[in-house]
Protein backbone atom coordinates (compact mmCIF):
# COMPACT_ATOMS: atom_id res chain seq x y z
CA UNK A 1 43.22 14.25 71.24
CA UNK A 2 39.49 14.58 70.43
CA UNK A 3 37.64 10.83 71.11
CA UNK A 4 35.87 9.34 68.55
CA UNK A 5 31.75 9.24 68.06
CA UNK A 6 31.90 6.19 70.63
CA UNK A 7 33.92 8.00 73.06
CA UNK A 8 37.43 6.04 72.05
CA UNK A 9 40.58 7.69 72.77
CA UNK A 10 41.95 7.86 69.14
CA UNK A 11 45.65 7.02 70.52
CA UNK A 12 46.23 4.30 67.79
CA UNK A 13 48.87 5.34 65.33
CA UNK A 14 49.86 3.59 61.43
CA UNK A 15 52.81 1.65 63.30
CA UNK A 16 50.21 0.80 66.03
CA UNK A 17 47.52 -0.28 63.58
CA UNK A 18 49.75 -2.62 61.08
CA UNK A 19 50.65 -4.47 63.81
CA UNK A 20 46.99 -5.23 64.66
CA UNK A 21 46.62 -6.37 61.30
CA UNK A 22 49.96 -8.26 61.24
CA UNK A 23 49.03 -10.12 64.86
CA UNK A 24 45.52 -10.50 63.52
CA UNK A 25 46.28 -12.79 60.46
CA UNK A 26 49.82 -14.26 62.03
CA UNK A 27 48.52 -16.74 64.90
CA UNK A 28 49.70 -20.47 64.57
CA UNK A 29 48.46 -21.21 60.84
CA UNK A 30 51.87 -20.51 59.15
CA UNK A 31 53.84 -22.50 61.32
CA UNK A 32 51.21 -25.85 60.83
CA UNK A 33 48.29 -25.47 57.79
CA UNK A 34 51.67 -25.47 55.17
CA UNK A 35 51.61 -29.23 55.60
CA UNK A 36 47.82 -29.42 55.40
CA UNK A 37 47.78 -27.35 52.37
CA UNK A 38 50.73 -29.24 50.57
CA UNK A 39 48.95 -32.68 50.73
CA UNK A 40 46.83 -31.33 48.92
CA UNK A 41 48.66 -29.92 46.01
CA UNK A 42 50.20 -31.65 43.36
CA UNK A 43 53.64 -29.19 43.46
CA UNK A 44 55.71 -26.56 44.91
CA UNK A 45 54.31 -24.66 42.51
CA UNK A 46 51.04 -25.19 43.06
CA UNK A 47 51.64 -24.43 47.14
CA UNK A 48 53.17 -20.96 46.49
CA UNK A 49 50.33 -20.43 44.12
CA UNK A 50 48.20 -21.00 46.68
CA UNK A 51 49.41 -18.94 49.20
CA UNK A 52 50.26 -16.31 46.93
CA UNK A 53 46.79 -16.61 45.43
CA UNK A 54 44.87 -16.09 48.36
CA UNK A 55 47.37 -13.22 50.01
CA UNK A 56 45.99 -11.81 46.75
CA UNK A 57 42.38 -12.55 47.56
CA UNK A 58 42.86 -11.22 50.57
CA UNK A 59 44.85 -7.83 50.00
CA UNK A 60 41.40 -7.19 47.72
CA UNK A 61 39.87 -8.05 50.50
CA UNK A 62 41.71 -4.85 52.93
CA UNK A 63 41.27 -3.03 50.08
CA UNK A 64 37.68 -2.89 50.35
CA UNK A 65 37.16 -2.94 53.92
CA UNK A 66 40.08 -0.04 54.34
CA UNK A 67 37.09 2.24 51.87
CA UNK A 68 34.45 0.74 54.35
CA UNK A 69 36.85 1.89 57.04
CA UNK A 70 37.16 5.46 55.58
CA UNK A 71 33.69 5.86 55.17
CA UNK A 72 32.51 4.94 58.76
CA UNK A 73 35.79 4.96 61.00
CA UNK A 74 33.64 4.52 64.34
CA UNK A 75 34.27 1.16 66.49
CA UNK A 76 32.46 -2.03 65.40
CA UNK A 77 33.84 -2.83 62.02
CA UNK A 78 31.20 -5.67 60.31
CA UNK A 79 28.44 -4.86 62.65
CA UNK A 80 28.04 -1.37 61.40
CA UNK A 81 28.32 -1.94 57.75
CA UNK A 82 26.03 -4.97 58.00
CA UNK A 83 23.37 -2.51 60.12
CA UNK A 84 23.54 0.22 57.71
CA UNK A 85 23.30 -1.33 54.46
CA UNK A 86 20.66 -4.36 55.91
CA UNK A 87 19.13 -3.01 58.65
CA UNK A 88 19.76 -4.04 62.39
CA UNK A 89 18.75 -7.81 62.00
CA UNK A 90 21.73 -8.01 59.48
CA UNK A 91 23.87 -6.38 62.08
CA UNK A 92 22.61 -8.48 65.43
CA UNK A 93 23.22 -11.85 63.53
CA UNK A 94 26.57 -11.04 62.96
CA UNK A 95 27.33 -9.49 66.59
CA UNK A 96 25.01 -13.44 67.57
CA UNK A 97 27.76 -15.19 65.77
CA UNK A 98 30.86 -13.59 66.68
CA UNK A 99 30.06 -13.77 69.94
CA UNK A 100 28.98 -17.54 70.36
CA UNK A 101 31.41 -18.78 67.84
CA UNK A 102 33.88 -16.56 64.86
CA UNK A 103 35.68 -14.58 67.23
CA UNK A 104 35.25 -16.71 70.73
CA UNK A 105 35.58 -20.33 69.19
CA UNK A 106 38.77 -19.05 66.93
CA UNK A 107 40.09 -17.41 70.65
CA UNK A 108 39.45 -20.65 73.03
CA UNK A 109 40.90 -22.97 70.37
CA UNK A 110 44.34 -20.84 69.42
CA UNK A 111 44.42 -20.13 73.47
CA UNK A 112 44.67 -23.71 73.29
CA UNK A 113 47.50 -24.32 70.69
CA UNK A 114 49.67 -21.76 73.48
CA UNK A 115 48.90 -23.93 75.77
CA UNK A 116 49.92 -26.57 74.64
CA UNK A 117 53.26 -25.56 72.62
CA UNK A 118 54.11 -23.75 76.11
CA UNK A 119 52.99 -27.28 78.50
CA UNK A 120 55.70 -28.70 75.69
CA UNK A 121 58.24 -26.00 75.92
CA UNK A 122 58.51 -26.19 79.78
CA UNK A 123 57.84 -29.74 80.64
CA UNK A 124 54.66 -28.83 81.60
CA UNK A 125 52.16 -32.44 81.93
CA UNK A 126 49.21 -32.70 79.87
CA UNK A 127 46.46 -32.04 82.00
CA UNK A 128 48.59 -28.46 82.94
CA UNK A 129 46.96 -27.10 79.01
CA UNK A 130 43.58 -26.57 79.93
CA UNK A 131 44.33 -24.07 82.94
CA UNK A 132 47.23 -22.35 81.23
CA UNK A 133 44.76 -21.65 78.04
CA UNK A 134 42.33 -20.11 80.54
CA UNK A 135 44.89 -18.01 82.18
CA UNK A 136 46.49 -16.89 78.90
CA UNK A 137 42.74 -15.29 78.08
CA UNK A 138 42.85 -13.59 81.61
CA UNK A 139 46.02 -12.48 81.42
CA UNK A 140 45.59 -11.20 78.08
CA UNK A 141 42.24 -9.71 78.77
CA UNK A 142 43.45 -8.14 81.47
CA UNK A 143 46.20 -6.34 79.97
CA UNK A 144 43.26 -4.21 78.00
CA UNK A 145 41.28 -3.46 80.98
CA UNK A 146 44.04 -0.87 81.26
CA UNK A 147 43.37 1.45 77.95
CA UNK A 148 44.74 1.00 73.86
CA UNK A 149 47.94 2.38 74.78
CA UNK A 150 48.58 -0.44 76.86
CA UNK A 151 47.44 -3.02 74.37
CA UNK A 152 48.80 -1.71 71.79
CA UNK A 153 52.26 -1.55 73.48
CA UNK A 154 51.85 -5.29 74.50
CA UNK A 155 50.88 -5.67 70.72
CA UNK A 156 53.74 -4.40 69.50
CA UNK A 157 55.60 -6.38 71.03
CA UNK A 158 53.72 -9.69 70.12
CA UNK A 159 54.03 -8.72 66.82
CA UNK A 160 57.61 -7.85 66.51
CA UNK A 161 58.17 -10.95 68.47
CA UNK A 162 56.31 -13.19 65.66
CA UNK A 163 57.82 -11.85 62.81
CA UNK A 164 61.58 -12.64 64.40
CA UNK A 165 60.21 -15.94 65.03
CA UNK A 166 59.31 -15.87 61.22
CA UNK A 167 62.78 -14.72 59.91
CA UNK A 168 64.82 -17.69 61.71
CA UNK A 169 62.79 -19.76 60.30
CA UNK A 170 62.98 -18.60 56.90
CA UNK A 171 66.84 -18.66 57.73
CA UNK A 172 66.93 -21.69 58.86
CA UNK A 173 64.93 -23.08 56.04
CA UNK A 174 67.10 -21.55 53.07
CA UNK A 175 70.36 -22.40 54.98
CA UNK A 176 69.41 -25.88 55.19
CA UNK A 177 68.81 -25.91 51.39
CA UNK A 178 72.44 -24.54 50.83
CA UNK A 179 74.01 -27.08 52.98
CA UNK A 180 76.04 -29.62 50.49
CA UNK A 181 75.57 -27.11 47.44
CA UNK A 182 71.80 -27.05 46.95
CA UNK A 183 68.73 -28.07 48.31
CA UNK A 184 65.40 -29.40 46.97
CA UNK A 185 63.58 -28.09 44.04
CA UNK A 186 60.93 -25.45 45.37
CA UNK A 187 58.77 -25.54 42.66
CA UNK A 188 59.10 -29.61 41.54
CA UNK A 189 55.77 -32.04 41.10
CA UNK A 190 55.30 -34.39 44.04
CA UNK A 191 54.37 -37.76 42.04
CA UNK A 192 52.12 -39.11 44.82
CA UNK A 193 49.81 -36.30 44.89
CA UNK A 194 49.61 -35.19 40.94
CA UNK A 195 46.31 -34.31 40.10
CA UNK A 196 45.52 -33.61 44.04
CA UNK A 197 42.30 -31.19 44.06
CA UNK A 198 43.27 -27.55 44.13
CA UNK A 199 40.17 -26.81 46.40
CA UNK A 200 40.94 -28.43 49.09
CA UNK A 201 44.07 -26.33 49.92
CA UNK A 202 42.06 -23.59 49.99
CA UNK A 203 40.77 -23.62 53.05
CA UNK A 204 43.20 -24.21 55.73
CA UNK A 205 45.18 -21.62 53.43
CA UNK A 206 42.41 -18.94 53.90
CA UNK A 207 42.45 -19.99 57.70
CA UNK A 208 45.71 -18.62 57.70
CA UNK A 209 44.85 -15.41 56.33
CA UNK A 210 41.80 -14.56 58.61
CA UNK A 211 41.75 -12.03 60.87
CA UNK A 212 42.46 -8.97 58.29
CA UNK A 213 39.30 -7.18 59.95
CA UNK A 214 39.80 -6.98 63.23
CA UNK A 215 41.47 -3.40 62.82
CA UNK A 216 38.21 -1.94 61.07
CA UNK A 217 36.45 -3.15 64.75
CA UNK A 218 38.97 -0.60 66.63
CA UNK A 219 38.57 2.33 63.78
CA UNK A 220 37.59 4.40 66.69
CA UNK A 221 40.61 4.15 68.09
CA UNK A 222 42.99 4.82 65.08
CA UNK A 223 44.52 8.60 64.84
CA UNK A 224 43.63 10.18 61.43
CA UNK A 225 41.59 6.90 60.39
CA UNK A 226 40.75 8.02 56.92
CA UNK A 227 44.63 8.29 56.20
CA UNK A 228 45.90 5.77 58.82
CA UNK A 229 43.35 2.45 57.99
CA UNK A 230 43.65 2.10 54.35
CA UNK A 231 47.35 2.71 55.18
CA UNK A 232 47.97 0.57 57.77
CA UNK A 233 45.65 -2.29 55.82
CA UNK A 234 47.87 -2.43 53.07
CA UNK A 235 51.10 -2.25 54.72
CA UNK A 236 50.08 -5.06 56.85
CA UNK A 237 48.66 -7.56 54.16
CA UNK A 238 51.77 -7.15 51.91
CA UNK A 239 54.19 -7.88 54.95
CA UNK A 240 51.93 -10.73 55.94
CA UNK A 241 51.90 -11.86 52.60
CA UNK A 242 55.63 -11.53 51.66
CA UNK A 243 56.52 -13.48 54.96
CA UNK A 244 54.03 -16.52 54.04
CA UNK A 245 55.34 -16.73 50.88
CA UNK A 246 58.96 -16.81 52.45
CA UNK A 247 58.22 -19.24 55.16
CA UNK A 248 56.56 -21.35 52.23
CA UNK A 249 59.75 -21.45 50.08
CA UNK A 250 61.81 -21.84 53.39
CA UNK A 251 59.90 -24.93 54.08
CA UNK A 252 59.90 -26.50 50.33
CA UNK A 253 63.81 -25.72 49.58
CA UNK A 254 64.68 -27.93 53.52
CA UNK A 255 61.95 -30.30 53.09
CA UNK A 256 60.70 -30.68 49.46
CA UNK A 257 57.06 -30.57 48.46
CA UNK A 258 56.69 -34.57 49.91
CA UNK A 259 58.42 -34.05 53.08
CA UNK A 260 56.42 -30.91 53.98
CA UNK A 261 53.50 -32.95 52.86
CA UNK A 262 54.52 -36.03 54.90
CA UNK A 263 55.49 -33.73 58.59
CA UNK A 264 53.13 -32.52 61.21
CA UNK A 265 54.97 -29.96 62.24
CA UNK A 266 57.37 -28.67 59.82
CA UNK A 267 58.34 -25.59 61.38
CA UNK A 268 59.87 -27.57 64.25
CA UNK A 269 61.37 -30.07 62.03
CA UNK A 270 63.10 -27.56 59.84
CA UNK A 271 64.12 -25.74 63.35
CA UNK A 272 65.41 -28.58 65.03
CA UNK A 273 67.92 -29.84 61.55
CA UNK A 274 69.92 -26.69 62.23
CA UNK A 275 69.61 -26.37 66.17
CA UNK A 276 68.59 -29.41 67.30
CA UNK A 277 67.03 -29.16 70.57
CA UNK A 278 67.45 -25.59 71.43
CA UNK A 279 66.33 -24.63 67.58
CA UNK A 280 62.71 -26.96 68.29
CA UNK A 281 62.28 -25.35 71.37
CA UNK A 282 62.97 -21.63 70.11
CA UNK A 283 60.46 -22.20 67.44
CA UNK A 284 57.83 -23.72 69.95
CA UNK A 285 58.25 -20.14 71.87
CA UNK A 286 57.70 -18.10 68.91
CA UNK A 287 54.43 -20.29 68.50
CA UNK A 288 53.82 -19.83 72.04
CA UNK A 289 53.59 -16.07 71.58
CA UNK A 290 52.04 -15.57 67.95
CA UNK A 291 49.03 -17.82 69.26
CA UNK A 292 49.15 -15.12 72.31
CA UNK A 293 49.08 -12.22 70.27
CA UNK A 294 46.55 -13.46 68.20
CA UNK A 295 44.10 -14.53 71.29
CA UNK A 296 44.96 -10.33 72.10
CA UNK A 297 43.57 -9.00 68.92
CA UNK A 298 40.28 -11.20 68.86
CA UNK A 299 39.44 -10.52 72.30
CA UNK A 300 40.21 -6.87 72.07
CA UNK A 301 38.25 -6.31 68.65
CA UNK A 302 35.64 -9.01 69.45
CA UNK A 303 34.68 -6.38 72.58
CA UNK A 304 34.34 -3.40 70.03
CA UNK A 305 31.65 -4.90 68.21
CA UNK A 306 29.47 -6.16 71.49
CA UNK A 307 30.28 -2.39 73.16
CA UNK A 308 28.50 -0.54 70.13
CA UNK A 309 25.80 -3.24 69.91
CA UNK A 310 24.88 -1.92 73.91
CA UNK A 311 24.90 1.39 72.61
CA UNK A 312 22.27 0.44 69.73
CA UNK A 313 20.02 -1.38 72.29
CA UNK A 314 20.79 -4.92 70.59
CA UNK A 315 22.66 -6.05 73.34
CA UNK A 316 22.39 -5.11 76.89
CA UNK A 317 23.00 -1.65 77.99
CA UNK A 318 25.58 -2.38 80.76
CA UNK A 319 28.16 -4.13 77.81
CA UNK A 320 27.98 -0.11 76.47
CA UNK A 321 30.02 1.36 79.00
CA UNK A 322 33.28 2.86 78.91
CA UNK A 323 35.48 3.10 81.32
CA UNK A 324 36.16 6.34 82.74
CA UNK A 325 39.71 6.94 82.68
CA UNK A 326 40.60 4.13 80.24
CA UNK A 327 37.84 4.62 78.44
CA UNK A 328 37.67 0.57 77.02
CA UNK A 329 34.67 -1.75 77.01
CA UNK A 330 35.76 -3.57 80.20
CA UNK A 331 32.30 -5.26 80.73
CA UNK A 332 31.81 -6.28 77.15
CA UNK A 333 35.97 -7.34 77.36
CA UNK A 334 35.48 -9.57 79.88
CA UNK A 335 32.08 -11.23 78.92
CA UNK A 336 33.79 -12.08 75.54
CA UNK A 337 37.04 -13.66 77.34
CA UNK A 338 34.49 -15.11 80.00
CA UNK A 339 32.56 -17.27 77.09
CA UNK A 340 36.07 -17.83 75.39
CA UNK A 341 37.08 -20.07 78.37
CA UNK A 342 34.17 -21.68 78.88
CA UNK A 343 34.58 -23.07 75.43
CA UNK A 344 38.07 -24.07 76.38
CA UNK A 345 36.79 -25.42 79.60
CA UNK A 346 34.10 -27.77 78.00
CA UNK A 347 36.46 -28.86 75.10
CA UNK A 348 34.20 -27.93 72.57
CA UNK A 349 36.13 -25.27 70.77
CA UNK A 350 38.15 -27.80 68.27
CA UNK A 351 34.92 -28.38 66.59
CA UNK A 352 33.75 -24.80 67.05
CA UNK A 353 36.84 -23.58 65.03
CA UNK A 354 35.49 -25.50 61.94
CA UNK A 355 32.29 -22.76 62.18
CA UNK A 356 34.20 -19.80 63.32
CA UNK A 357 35.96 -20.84 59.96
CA UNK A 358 33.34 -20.92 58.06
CA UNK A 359 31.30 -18.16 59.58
CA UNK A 360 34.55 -15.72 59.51
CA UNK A 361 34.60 -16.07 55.98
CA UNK A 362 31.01 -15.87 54.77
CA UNK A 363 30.83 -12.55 56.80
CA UNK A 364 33.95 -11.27 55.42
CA UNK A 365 32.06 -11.38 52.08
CA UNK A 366 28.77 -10.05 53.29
CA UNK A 367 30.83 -7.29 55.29
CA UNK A 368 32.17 -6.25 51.76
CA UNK A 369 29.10 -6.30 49.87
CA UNK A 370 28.00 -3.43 52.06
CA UNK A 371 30.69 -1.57 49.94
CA UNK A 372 27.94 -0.98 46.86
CA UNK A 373 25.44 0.24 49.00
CA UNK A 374 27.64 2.75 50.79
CA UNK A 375 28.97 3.63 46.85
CA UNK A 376 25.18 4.01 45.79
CA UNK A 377 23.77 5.82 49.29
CA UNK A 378 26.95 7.83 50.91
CA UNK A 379 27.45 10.24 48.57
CA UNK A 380 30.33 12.08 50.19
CA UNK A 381 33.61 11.76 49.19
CA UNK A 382 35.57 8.86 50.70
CA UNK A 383 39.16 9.49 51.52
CA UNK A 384 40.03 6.17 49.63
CA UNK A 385 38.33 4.55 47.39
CA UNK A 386 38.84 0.98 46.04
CA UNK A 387 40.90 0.82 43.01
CA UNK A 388 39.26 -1.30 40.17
CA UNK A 389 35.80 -0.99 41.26
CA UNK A 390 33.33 -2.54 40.94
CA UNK A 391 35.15 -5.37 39.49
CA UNK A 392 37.64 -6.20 42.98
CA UNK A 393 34.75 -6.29 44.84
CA UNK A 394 32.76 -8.70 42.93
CA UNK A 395 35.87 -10.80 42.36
CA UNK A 396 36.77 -11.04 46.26
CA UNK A 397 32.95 -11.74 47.18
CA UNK A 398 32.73 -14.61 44.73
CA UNK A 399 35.86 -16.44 44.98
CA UNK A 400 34.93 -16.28 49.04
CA UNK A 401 31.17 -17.34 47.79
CA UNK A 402 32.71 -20.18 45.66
CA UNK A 403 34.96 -21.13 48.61
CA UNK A 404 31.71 -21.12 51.14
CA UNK A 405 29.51 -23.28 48.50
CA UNK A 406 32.11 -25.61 48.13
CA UNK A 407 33.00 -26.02 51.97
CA UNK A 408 28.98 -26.94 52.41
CA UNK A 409 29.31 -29.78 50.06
CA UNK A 410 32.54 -31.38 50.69
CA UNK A 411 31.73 -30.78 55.08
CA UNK A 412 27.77 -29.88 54.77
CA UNK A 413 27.55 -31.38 58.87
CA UNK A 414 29.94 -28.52 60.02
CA UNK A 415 28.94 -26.35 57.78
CA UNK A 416 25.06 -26.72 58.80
CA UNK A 417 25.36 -26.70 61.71
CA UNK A 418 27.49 -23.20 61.52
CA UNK A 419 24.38 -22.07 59.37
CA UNK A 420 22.47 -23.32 61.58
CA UNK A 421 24.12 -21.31 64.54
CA UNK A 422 23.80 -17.66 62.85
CA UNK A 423 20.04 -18.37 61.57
CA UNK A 424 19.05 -19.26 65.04
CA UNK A 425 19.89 -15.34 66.42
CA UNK A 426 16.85 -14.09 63.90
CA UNK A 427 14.21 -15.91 67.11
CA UNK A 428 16.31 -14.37 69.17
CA UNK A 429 16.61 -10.86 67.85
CA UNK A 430 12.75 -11.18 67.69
CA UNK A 431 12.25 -11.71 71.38
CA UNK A 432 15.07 -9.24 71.77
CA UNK A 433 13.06 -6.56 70.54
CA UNK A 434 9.58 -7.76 71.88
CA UNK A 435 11.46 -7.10 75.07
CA UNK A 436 12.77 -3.68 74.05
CA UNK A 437 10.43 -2.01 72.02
CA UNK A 438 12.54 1.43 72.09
CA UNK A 439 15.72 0.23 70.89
CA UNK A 440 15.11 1.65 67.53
CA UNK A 441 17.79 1.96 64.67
């Protein structure tokens, strides 16, 4: 099997590569923003909406990173678009930010959801949570020291495991609704919250859907990529979307639209009605291991991008290597899950979620504005193309635009200071390249 431009192994198949994109998006959001989202929302119908909507906005979304993946199916997903079509300051900001905060902040806080749904699920005490989120990185990390094959195998798994964990739940939910002869109305106005703003759903909603670009970061690991990416991008978004949209219903039909607005963790409420015990603590595993599998994928792609930054000269050479048999960024692997646990060590990755947020999003939409310059400059033929062009483009980067603008007024401290964070790279890229004059792109 011929590597790829970056010397990957391209071992990663379409079964292989949905599930990336399935345990990229599926981590603990499902199971706790539905609350969130439904206290603010004024109906059932205005939840589904919701999460319908923005599985939507973000299919578009895979849509036009699955062309971006066509067109350049090497390793680094963002970075490269962003250092093509802006130039390698566009590129070094975004490798800045996912390293100090998107991908590591999003990792050391979900690390710490596992931790502490597993402390919970075996009696663990509290202070146990902070060790066992550090181990989960190393143990994860350490599973892809050993090649894609591996990971991908362990990935699988995680994934597989997730979506069970998914389906008793939606079970559970719709039997609880037939118990007695019916159940609540799904799509039926909650009273207390009519006229609750429609925006501010949005964004733990969108939370939930993140991660749809982590398999454009291991492109140089996918068999066949122009066939197998857009593939394995679409196929992934519409059974991530379909199961949302199922849990959602699952969770209005048990608990109406004022219950699931009123609980704080309605996926181990609606478990324990039917199983009591047993059915909160089943739930509280599958949790446990879609937080896991999610930690996998942002570690694993995260390394991608800060391997083919080496290779550019905008990071340091070292992070470039391969391994030799493996052939996997081991160095730049374990610097990422290295910073990852400091942040869960010093306790400052709750607040560094709200940028990784933030910062996730805006370059999601920057990402896909590459998409007319690649259209206008890369003349040959692209094995897929985005349907509707330009106008799915332009509607996905302003929504996410709209979304950003309105985040920095209703939360303009955390949304500063993430600003703040990916401006501050542009003095460092500077010195960067005072330092290394040759590292020319």
């Amino acid at each position: 099997m011929p590597p790829s431009p970056n010397g990957y192994l391209r071992s990663m198949r379409i079964g292989d590569a949905a599930m990336v994109v399935i345990g990229g998006i599926i981590g603990g959001g499902i199971f706790l923003n539905p609350g969130i989202a439904a206290q603010r929302t004024g109906s059932g119908l205005a939840l589904l909406a919701m999460w319908v909507g923005a599985g939507v906005l973000t299919l578009i979304g895979a849509l036009c990173y699955a062309e971006l993946g066509a067109r350049r199916p090497r390793a680094g997903g963002i970075y490269v678009y962003l250092r093509e079509a802006f130039g390698p300051l566009a590129g070094f900001l975004f490798g800045w930010t996912m390293l100090l905060v998107i991908y590591s902040g999003s990792t050391a806080a979900v690390a710490t959801i596992f931790a502490s749904y597993a402390s919970a699920l075996f009696g663990l005490p509290a202070r146990a949570a902070t060790p066992l989120a550090a181990g989960a990185l190393v143990f994860v990390a350490g599973i892809n020291l050993f090649g894609i094959r591996l990971g991908a195998r362990i990935q699988n798994a995680f994934a597989l495991l997730k979506l069970l964990a998914v389906a008793a739940l939606v079970g559970c939910g719709l039997y609880l609704a037939g118990v007695g002869g019916g159940g609540h109305a799904v799509l039926a106005g909650d009273h207390a919250r009519a006229g609750a703003g429609f925006m501010g759903a949005a964004l733990p909603v969108l939370f939930a859907y993140s991660g749809f670009t982590y398999l454009n970061n291991l492109a140089g690991e996918v068999h066949q990529p122009q066939r197998t990416l857009p593939r394995a991008l679409f196929l992934g978004m519409l059974v991530v979307i379909v199961a949302y949209a199922l849990v959602n219903v699952a969770y209005l039909a048990a608990l109406g639209h004022d219950g699931l607005a009123a609980s704080t963790a309605p996926a181990a409420e609606v478990m324990q009605r039917v199983f009591g015990t047993v059915g909160a603590k089943v739930i509280a595993l599958g949790i446990a291991i879609s937080t896991l599998g999610f930690c996998n994928i942002t570690l694993v792609a995260g390394a991608r991008v800060l391997q083919v930054m080496g290779e550019d000269g905008l990071f340091f050479r070292s992070v470039a290597r391969l391994h030799p048999v493996h052939r996997t960024p081991n160095l730049a692997l374990v610097l990422l899950a290295g910073w990852s646990i400091v942040l869960v060590l010093t306790g400052s990755y709750g607040q560094l979620l709200d940028y990784a947020t933030f910062a996730d999003w805006l370059a999601c939409a920057i990402g896909a504005a590459t998409l007319f310059w690649y259209r206008r400059h890369d003349t040959g033929s692209a094995s897929f193309r985005v349907p509707g062009y330009p106008l799915l483009p332009i509607v996905f980067i302003g929504v996410i635009a709209w979304v950003v603008i309105e985040t920095m007024r209703s939360n303009p401290v955390n949304a500063g200071i993430g600003v703040l964070i990916m401006l501050a790279g542009a003095p460092v890229y500077a010195v960067w390249r005072w330092r290394h004059p040759l590292s020319q792109n």
